[in-house]
C-alpha atoms as a PDB file:
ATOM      1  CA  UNK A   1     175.202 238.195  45.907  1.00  0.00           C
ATOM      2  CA  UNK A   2     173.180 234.770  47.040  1.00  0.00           C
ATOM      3  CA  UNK A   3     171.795 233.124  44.304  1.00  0.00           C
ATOM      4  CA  UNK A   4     169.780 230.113  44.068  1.00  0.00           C
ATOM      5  CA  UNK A   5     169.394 227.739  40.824  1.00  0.00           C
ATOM      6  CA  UNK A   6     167.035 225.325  40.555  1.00  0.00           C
ATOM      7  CA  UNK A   7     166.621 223.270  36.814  1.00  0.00           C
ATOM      8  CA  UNK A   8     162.880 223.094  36.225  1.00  0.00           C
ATOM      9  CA  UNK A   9     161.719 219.792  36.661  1.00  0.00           C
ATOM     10  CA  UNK A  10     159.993 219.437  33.125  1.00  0.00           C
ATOM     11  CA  UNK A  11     163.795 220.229  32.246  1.00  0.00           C
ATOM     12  CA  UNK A  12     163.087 222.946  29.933  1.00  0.00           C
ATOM     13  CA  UNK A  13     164.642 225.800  31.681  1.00  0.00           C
ATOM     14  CA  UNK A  14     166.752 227.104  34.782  1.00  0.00           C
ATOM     15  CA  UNK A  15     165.375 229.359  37.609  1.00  0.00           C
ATOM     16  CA  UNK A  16     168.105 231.637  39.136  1.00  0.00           C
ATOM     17  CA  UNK A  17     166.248 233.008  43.020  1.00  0.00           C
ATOM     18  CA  UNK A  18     168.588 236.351  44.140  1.00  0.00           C
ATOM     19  CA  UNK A  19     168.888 238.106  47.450  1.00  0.00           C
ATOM     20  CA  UNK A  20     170.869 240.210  48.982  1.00  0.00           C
ATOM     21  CA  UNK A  21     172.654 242.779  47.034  1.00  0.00           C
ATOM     22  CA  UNK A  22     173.080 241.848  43.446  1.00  0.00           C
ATOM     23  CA  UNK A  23     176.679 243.429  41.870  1.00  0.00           C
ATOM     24  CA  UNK A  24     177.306 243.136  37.857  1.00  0.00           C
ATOM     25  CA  UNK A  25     180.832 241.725  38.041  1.00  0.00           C
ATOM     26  CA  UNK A  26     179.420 238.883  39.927  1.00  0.00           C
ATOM     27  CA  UNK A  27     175.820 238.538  37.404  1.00  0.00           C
ATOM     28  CA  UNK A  28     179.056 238.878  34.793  1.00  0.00           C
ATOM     29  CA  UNK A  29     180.552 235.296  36.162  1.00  0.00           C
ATOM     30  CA  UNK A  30     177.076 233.939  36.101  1.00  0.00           C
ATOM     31  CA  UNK A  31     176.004 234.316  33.085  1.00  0.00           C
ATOM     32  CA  UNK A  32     179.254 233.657  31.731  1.00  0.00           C
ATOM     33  CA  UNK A  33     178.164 229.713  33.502  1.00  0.00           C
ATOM     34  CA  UNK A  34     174.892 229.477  31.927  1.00  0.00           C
ATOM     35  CA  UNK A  35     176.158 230.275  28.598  1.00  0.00           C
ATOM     36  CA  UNK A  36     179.357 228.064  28.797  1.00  0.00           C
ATOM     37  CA  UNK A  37     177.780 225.000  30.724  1.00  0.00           C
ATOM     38  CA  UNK A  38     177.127 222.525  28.827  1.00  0.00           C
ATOM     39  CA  UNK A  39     173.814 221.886  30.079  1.00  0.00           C
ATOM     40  CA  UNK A  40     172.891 225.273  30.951  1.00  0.00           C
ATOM     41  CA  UNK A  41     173.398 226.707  27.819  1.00  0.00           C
ATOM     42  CA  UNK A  42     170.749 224.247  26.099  1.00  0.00           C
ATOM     43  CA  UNK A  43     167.857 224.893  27.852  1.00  0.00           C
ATOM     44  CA  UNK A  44     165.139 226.453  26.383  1.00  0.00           C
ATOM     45  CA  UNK A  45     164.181 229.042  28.830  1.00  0.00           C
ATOM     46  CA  UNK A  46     166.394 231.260  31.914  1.00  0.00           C
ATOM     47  CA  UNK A  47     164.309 233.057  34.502  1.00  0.00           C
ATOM     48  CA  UNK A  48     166.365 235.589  36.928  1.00  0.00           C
ATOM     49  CA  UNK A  49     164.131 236.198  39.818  1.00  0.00           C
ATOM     50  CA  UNK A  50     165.548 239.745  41.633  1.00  0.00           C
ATOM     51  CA  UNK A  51     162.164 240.249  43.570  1.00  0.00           C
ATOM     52  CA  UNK A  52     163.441 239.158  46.560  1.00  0.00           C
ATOM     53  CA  UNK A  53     166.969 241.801  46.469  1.00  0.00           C
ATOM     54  CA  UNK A  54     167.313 244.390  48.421  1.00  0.00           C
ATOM     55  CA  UNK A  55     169.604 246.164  46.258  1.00  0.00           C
ATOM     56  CA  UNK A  56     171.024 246.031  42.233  1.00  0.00           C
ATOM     57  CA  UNK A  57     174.350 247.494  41.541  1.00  0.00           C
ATOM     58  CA  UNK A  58     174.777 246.739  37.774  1.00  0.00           C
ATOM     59  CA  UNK A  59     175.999 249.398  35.161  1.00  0.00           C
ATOM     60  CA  UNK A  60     174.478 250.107  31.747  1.00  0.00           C
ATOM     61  CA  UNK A  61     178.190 248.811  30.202  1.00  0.00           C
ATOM     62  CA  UNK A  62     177.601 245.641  31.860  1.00  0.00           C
ATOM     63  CA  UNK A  63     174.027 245.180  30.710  1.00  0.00           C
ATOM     64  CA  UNK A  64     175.200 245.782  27.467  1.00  0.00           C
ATOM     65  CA  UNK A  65     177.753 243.300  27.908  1.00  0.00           C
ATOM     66  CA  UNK A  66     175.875 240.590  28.990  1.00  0.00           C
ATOM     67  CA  UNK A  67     173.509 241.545  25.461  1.00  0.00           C
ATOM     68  CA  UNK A  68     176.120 240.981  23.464  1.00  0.00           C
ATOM     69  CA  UNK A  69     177.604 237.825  24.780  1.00  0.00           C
ATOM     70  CA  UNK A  70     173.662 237.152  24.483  1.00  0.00           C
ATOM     71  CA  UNK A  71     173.505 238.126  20.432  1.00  0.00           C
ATOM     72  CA  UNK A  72     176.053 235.595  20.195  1.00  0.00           C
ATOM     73  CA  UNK A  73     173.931 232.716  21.445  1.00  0.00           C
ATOM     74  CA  UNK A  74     171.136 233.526  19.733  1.00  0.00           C
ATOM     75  CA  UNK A  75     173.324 232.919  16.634  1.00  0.00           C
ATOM     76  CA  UNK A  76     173.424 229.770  17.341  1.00  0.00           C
ATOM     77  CA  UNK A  77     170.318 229.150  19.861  1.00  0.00           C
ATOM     78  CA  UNK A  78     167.566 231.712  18.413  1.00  0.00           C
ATOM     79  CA  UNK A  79     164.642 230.167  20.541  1.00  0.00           C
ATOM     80  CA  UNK A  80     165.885 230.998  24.181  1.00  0.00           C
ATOM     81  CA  UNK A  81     163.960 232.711  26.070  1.00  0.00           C
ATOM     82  CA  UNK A  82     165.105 235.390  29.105  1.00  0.00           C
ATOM     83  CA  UNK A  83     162.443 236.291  31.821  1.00  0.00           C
ATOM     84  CA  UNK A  84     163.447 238.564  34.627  1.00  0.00           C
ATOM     85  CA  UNK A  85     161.165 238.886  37.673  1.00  0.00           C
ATOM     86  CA  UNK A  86     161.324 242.284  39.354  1.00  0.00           C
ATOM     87  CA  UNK A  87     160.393 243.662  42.668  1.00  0.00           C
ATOM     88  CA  UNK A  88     156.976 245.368  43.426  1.00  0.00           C
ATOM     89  CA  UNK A  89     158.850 248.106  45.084  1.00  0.00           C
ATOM     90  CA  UNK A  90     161.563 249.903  44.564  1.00  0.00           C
ATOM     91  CA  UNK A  91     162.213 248.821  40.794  1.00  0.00           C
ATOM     92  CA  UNK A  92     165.354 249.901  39.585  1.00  0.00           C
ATOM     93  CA  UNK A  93     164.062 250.541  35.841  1.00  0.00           C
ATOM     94  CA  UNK A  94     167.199 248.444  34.846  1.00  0.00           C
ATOM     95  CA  UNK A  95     165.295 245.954  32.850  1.00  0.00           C
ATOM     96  CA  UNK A  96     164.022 247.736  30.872  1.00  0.00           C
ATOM     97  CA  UNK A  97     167.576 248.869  29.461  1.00  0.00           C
ATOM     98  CA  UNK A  98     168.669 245.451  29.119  1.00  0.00           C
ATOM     99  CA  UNK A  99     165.440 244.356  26.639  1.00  0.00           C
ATOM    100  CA  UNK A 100     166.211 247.417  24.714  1.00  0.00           C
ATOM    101  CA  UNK A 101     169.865 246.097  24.317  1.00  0.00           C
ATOM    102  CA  UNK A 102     168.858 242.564  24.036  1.00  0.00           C
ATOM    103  CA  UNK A 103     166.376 243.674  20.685  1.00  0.00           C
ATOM    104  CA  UNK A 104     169.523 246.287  19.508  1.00  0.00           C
ATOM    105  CA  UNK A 105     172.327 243.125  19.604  1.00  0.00           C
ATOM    106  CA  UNK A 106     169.723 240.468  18.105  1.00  0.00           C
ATOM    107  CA  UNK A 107     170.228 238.807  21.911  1.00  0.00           C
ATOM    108  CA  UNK A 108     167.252 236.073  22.990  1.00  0.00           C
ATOM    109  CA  UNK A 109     163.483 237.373  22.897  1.00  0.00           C
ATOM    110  CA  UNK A 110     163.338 238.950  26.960  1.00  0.00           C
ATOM    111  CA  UNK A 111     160.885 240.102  28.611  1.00  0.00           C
ATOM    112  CA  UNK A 112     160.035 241.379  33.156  1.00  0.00           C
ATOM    113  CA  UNK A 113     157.265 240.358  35.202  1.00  0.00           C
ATOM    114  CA  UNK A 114     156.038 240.644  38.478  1.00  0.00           C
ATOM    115  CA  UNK A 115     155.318 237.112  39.350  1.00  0.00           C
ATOM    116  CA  UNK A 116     157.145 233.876  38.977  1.00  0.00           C
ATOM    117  CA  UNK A 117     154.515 232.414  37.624  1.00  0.00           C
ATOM    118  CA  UNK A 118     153.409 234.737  34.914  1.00  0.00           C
ATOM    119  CA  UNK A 119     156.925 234.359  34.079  1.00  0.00           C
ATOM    120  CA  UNK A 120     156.935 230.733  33.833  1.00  0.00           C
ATOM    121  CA  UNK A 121     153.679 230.610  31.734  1.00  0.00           C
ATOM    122  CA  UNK A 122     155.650 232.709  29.208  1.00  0.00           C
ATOM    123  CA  UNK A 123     158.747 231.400  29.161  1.00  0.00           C
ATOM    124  CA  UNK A 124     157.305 227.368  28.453  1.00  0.00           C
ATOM    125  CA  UNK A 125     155.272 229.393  25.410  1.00  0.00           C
ATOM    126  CA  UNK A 126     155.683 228.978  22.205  1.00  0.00           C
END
């Protein structure tokens, strides 16, 4: 799973880029780094960008998973904000299930767009 993450330069938020084929136990060690960095875990905003993938091989147990590790930063972090960017084609329907679980666990306010830049523009909202 090639990932790419670039800090945003106004230094609000992180971009993760993905290609290839994306597998949960590896989004599992991820965003196990973004919420134990130091750095990472402060920033305001975390967009996932999974347009360019050809594939997504995550389970609904891991998506719940990653939910719950999220309630538990939002305990102490309430104002992050999660943006996931799907493909056009092809969409897997999978994000969907994690903002249900995100709003069921009290996780970070989430929400999927088509464009990076949409994304952005809600994500640096208030």
């Amino acid at each position: 799973m090639p990932y790419r993450m670039k800090k945003e330069s106004n230094g609000q938020g992180v971009v993760v880029t993905f290609s290839g084929i994306v597998m949960g136990e590896e989004m599992n060690k991820l965003h196990e780094n973004l919420r134990t960095d130091k750095l990472l875990s402060k920033l305001r905003y975390q967009i996932f960008d999974f347009s360019q993938i050809e594939d997504i091989k995550v389970t609904f147990d891991e998506l719940r998973s990653y939910a719950m590790h999220d309630a538990a930063g939002a305990r102490k972090d309430p104002d992050k904000k999660l943006a996931i960017v799907i493909r056009k084609k092809l969409s897997s329907g999978l994000d969907s299930m994690f903002h249900a679980y995100e709003k069921a666990w009290g996780g970070y306010e989430s929400a999927t767009f088509t464009d990076i830049d949409a994304a952005k523009k809600w994500a640096q909202s208030d």
